[in-house]
C-alpha atoms as a PDB file:
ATOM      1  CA  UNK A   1       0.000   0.000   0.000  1.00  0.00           C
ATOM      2  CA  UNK A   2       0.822   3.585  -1.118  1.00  0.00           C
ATOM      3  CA  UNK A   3       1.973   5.465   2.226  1.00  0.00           C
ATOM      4  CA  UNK A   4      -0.169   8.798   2.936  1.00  0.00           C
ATOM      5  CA  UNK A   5       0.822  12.176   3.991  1.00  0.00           C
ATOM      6  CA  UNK A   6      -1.197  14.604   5.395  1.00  0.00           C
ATOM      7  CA  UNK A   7      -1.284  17.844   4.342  1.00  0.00           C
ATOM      8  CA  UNK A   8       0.377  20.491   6.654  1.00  0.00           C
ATOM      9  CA  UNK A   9       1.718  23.999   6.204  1.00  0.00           C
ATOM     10  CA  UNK A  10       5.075  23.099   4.927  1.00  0.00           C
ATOM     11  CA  UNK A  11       3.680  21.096   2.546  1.00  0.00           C
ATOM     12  CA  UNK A  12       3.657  23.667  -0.147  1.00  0.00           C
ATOM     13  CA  UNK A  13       6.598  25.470  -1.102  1.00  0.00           C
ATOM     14  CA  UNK A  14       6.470  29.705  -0.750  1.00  0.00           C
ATOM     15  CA  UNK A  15       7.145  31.800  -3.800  1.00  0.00           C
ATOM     16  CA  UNK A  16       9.868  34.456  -3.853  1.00  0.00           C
ATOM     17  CA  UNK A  17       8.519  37.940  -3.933  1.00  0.00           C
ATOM     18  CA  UNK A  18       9.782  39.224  -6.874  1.00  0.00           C
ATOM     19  CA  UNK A  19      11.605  42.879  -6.772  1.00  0.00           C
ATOM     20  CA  UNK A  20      10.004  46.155  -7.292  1.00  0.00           C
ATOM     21  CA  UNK A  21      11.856  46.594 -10.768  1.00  0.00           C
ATOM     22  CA  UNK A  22      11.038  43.279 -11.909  1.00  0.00           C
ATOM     23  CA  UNK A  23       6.899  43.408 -11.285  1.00  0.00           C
ATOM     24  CA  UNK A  24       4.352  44.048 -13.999  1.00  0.00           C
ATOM     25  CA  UNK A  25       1.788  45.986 -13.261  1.00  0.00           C
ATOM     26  CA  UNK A  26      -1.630  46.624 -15.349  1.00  0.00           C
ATOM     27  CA  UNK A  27      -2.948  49.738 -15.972  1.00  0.00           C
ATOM     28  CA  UNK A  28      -6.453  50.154 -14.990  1.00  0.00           C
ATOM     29  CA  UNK A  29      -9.240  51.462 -17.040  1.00  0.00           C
ATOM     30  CA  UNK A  30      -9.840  54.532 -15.374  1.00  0.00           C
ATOM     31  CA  UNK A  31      -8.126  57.240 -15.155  1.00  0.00           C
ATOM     32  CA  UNK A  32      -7.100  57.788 -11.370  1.00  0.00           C
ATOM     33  CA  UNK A  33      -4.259  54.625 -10.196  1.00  0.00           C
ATOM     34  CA  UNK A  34      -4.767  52.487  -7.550  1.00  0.00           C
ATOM     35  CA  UNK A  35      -1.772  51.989  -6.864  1.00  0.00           C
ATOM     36  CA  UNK A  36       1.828  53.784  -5.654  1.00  0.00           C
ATOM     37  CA  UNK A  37       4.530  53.822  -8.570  1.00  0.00           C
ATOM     38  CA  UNK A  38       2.285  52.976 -11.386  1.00  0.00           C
ATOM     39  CA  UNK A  39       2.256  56.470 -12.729  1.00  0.00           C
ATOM     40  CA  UNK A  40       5.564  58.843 -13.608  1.00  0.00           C
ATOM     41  CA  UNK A  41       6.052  61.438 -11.121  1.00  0.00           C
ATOM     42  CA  UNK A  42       5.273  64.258 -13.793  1.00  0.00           C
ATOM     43  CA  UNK A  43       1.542  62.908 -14.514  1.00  0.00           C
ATOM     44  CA  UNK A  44       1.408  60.671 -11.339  1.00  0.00           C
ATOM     45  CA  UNK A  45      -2.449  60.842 -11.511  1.00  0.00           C
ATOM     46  CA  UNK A  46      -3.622  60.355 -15.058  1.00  0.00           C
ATOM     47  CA  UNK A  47      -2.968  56.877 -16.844  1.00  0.00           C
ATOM     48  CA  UNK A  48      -3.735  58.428 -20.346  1.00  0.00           C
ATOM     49  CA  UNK A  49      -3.780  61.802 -21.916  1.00  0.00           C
ATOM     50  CA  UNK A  50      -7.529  62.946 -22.521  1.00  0.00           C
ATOM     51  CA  UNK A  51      -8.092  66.806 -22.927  1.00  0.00           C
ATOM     52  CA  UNK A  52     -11.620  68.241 -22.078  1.00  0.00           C
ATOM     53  CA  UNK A  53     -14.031  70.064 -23.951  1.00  0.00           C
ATOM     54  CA  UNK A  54     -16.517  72.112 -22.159  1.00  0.00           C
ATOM     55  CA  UNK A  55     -20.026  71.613 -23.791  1.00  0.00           C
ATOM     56  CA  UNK A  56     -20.944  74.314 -26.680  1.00  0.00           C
ATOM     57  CA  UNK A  57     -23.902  76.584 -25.585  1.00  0.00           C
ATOM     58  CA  UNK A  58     -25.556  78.267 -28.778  1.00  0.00           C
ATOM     59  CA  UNK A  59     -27.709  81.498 -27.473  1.00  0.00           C
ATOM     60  CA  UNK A  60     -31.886  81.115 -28.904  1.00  0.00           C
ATOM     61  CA  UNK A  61     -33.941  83.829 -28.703  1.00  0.00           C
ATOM     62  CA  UNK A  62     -37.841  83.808 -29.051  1.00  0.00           C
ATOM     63  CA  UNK A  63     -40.223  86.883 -29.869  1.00  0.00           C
ATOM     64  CA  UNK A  64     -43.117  87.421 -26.794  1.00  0.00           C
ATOM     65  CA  UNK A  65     -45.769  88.633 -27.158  1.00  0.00           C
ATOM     66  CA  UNK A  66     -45.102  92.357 -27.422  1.00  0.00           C
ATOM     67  CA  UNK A  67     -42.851  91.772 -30.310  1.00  0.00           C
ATOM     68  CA  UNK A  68     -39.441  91.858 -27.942  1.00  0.00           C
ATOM     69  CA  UNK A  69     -36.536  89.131 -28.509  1.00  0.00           C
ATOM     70  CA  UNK A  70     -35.926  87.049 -25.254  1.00  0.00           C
ATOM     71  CA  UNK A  71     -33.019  84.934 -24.734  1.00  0.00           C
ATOM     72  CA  UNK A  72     -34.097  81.179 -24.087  1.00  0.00           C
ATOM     73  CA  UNK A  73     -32.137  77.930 -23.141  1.00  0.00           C
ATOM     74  CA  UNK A  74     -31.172  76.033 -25.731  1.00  0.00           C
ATOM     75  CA  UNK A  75     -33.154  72.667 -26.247  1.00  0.00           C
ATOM     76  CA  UNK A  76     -31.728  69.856 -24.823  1.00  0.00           C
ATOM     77  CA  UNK A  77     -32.044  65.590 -24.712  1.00  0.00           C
ATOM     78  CA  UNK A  78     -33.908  64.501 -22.337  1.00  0.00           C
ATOM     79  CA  UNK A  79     -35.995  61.698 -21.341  1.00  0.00           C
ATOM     80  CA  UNK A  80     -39.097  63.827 -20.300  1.00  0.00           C
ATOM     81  CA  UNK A  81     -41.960  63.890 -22.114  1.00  0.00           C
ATOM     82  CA  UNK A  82     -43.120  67.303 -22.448  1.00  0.00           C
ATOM     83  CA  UNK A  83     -46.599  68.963 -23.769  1.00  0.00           C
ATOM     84  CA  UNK A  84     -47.638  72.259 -25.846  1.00  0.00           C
ATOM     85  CA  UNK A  85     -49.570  73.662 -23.872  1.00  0.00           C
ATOM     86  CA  UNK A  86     -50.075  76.870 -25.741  1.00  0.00           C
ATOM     87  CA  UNK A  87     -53.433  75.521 -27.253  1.00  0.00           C
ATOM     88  CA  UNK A  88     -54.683  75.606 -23.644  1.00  0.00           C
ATOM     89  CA  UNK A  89     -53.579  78.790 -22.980  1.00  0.00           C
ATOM     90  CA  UNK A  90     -55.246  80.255 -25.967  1.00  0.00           C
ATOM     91  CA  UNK A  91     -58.276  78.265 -25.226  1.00  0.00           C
ATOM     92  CA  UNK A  92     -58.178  80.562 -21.681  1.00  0.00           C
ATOM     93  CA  UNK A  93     -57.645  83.670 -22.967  1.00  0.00           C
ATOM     94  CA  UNK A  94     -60.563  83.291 -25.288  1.00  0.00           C
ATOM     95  CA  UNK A  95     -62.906  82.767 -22.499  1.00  0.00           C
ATOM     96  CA  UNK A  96     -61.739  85.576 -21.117  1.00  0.00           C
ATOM     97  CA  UNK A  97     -62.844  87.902 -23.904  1.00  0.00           C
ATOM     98  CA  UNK A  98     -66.176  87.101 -24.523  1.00  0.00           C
ATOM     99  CA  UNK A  99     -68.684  89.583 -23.716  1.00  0.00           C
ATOM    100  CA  UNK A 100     -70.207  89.573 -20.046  1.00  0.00           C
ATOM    101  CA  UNK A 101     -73.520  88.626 -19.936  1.00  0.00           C
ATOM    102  CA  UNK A 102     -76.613  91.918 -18.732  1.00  0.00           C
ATOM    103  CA  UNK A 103     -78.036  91.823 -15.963  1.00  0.00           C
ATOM    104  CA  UNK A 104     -81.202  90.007 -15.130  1.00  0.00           C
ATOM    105  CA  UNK A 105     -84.300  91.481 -16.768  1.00  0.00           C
ATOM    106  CA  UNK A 106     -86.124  91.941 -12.822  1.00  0.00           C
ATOM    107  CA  UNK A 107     -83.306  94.610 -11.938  1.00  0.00           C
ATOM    108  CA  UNK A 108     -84.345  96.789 -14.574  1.00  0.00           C
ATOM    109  CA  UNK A 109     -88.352  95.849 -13.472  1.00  0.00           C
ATOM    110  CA  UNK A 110     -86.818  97.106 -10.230  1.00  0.00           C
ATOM    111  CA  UNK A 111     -84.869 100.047 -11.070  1.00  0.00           C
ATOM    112  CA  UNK A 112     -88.351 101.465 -12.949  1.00  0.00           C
ATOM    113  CA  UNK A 113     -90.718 100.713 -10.002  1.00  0.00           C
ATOM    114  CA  UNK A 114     -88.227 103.103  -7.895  1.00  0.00           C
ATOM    115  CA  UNK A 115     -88.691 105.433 -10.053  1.00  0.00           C
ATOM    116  CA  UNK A 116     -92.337 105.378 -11.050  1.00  0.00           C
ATOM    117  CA  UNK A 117     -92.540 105.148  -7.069  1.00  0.00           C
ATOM    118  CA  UNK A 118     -90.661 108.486  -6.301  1.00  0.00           C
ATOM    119  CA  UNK A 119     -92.366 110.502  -8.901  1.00  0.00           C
ATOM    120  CA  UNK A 120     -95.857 109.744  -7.577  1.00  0.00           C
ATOM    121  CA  UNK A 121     -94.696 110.565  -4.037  1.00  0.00           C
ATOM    122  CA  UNK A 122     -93.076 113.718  -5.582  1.00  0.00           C
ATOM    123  CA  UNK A 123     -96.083 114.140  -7.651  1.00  0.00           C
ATOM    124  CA  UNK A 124     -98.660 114.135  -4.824  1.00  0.00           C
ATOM    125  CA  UNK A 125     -96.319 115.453  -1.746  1.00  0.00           C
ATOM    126  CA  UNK A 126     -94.605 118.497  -3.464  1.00  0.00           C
ATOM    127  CA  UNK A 127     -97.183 120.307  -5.021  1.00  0.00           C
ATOM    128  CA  UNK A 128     -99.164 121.262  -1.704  1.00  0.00           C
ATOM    129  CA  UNK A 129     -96.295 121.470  -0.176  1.00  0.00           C
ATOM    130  CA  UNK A 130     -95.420 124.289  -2.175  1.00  0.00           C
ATOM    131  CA  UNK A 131     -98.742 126.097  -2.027  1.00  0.00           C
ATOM    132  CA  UNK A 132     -99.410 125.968   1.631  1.00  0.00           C
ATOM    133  CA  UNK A 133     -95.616 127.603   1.812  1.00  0.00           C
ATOM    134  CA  UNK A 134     -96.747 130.133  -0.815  1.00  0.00           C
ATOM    135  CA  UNK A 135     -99.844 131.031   0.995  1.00  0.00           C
ATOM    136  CA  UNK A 136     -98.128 131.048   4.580  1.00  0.00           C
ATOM    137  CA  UNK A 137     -95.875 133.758   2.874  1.00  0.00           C
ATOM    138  CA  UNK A 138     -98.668 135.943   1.542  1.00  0.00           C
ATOM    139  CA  UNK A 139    -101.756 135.214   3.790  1.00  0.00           C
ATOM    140  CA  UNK A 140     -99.816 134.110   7.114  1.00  0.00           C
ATOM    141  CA  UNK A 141    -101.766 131.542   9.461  1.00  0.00           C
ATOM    142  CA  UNK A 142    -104.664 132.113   9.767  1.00  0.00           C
ATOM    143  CA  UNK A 143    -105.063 132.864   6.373  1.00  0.00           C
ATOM    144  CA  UNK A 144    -105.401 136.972   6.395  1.00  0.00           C
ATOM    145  CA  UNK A 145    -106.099 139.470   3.489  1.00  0.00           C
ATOM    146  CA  UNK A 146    -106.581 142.990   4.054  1.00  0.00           C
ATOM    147  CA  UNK A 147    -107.864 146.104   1.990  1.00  0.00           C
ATOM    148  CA  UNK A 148    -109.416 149.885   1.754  1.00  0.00           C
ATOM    149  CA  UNK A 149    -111.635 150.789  -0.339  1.00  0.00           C
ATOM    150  CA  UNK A 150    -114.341 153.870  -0.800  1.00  0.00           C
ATOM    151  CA  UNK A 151    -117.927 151.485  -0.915  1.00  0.00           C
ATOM    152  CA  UNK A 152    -120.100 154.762   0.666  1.00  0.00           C
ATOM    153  CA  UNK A 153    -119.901 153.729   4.007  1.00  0.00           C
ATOM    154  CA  UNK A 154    -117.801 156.710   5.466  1.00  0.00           C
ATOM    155  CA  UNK A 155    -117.731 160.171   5.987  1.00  0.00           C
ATOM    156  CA  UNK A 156    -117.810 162.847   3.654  1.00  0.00           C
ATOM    157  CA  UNK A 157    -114.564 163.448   5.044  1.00  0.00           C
ATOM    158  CA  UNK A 158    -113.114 159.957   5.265  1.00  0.00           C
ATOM    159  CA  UNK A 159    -115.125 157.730   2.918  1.00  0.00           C
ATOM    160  CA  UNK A 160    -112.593 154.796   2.637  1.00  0.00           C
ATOM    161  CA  UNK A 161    -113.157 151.606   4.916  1.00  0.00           C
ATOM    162  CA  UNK A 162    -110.942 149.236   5.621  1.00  0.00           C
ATOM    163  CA  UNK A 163    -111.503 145.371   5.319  1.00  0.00           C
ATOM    164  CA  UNK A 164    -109.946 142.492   6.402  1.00  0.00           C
ATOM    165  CA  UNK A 165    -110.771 139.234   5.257  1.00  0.00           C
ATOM    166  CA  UNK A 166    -110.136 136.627   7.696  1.00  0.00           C
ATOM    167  CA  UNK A 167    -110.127 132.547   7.666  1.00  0.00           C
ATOM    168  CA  UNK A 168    -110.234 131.190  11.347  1.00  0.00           C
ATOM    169  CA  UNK A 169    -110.470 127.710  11.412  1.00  0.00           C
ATOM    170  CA  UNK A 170    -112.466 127.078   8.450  1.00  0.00           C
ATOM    171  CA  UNK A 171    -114.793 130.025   9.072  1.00  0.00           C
ATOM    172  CA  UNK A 172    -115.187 132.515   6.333  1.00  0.00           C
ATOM    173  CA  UNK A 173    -115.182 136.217   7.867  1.00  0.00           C
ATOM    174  CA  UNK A 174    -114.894 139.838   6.361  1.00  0.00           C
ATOM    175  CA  UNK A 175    -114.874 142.587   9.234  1.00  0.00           C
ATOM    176  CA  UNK A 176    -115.554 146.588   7.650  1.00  0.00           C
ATOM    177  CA  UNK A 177    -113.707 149.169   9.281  1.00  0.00           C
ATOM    178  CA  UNK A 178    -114.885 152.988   8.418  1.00  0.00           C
ATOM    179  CA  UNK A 179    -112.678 155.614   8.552  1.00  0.00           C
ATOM    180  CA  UNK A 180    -114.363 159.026  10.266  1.00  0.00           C
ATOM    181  CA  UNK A 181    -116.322 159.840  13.619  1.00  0.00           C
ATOM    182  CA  UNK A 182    -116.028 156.735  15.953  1.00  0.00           C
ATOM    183  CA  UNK A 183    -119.112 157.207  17.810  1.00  0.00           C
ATOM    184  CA  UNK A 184    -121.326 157.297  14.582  1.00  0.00           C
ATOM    185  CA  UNK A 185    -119.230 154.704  12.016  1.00  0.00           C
ATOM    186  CA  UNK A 186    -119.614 151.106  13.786  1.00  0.00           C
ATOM    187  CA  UNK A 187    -117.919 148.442  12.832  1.00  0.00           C
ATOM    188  CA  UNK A 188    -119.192 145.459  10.321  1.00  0.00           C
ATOM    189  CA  UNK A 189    -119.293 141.850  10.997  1.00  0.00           C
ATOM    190  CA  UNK A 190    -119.864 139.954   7.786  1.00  0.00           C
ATOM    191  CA  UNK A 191    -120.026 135.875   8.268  1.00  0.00           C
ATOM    192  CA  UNK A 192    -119.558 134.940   5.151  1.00  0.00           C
ATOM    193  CA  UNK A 193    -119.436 130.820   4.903  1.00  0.00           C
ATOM    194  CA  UNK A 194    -118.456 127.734   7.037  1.00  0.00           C
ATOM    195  CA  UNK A 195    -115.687 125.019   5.720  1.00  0.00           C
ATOM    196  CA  UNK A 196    -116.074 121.493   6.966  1.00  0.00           C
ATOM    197  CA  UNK A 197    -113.516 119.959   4.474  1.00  0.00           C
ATOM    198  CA  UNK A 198    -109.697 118.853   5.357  1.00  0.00           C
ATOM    199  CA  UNK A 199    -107.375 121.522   5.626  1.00  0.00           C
ATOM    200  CA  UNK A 200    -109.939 124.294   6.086  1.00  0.00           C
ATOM    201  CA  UNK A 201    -108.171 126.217   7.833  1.00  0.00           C
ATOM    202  CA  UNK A 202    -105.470 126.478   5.058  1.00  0.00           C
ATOM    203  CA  UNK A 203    -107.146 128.047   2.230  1.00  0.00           C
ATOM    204  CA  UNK A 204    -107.252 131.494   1.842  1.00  0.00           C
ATOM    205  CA  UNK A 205    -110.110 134.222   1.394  1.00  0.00           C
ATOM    206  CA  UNK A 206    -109.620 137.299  -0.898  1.00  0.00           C
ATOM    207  CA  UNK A 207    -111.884 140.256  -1.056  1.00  0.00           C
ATOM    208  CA  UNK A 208    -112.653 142.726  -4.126  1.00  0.00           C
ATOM    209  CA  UNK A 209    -115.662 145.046  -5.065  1.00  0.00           C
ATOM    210  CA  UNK A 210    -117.609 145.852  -8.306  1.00  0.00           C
ATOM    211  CA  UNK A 211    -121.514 147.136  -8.912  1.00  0.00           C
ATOM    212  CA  UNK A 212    -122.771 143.325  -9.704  1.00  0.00           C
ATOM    213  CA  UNK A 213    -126.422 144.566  -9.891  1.00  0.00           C
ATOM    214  CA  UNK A 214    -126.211 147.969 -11.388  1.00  0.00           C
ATOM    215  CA  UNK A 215    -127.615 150.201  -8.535  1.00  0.00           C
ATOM    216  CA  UNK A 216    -124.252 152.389  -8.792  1.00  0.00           C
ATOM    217  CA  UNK A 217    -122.958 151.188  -5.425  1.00  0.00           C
ATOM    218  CA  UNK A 218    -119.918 148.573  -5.281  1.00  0.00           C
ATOM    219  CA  UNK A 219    -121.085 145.592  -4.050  1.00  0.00           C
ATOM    220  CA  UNK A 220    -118.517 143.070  -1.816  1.00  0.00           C
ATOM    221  CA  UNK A 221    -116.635 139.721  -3.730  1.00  0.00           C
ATOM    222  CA  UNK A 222    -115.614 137.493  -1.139  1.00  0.00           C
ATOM    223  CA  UNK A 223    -113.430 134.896  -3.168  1.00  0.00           C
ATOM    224  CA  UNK A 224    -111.722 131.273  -1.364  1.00  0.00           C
ATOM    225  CA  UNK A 225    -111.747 128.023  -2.430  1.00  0.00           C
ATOM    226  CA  UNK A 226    -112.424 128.748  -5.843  1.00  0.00           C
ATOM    227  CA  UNK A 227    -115.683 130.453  -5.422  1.00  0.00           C
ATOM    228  CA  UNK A 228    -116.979 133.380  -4.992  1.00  0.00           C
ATOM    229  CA  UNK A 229    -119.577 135.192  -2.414  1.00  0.00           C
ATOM    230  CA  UNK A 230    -121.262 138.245  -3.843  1.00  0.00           C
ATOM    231  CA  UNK A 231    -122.921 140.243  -1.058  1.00  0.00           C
ATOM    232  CA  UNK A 232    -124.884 143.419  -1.884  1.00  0.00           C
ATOM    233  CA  UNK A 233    -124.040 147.258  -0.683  1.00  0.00           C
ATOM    234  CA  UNK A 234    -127.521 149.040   0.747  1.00  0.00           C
ATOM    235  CA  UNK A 235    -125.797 152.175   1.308  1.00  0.00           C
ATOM    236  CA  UNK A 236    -124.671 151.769   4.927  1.00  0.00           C
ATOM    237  CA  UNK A 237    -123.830 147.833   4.618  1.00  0.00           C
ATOM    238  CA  UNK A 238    -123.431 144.550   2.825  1.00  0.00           C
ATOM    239  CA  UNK A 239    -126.387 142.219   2.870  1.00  0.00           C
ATOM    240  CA  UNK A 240    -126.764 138.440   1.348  1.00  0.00           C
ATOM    241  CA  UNK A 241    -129.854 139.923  -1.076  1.00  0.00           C
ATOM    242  CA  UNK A 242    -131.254 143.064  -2.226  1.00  0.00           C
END
């Protein structure tokens, strides 16, 4: 039988190191070394000559919208996907300039009920308003008118008599004032009419004279309201009738 040997560290016999000048080294396939003494001291870093060229960057320019050149990037490779959006854009700015719509047809319903509205209150309110401050200039409250005038009822001295129409709460009056003696010329209560309406006491009373019946002697016009009063001059007064 074959005699066996186990296997021990001296078994296998060591290999000289070989010296530095001697080795072979490989030059690896990028450019910084991996190891000490592969590279000369004057490039010690780079393995092979390989100049760089910065990337060539050609200037674009666009026209906006007001007509101006603007500088853009250039367009580059990429991977991205990318969409014109410009249709959308112009799709917004359309909306934009359509015409805005009026306004519902009930606001302009509204706007003309105001107004019919304040010129019937203007229409009803103003006008009185204005004559009861035109007759509160001329007649005063109560409602006062006053005159002379020669009806025959004087003196031959002093013939004139002075009237004053008066309205006190909605009662007609005329009082006759005669100019001379005192103690022989009275004066003359005249009760001409009684107003039972609204605002009676407002409207005013005007007094003139004329010979209505053709005797020669003025006679009395008591005017208010739109009507007039004629009473009749006997020589020393006025009476209702003849």
């Amino acid at each position: 039988m074959r005699e066996q040997r186990g296997i021990n560290a001296n078994t296998f016999k060591r290999r000289a190191s070989l010296p530095p000048e001697e080795r072979e080294y490989s030059a690896s396939r990028y450019h910084a070394g991996t190891r000490s003494g592969m590279h000369p001291e004057d490039r010690p870093y780079i393995t092979t000559t390989q100049s760089y060229h910065a990337p060539t960057t050609e200037n674009h320019f666009e026209i906006d919208e007001e007509g101006e050149e603007v500088s853009t990037r250039p367009p580059t490779r990429t991977s991205t996907r990318r969409y014109d959006l410009a249709p959308y854009a112009r799709e917004e700015r359309r909306t934009e300039e359509l015409p805005r719509q009026g306004k519902h047809p009930l606001f302009y319903i509204g706007i003309c009920l105001v107004i019919m509205t304040l010129f019937l209150t203007g229409f009803v309110l103003i006008p009185p308003a204005l004559q009861k401050w035109s007759d509160d200039r001329t007649y005063g409250y109560p409602r006062t008118f006053q005159v002379d005038a020669n009806v025959g009822h004087g003196d031959s001295n002093f013939p004139v008599s002075h009237f004053i129409a008066l309205n006190l709460n909605g009662r007609i009056e005329v009082i006759e004032i005669p100019q001379g003696d005192a103690e022989k010329l009275q004066p003359h209560l005249y009760l001409i009419a009684r107003l039972a309406m609204q605002g009676s006491d407002l409207v005013p009373v005007t007094v003139s004279f004329g010979d209505m019946n053709g005797d020669g002697k003025p006679d009395m016009l008591v005017t208010f309201n739109g009507t007039q009063w004629i009473w009749f001059n006997n020589g020393t007064q006025f009476v209702p009738k003849v």
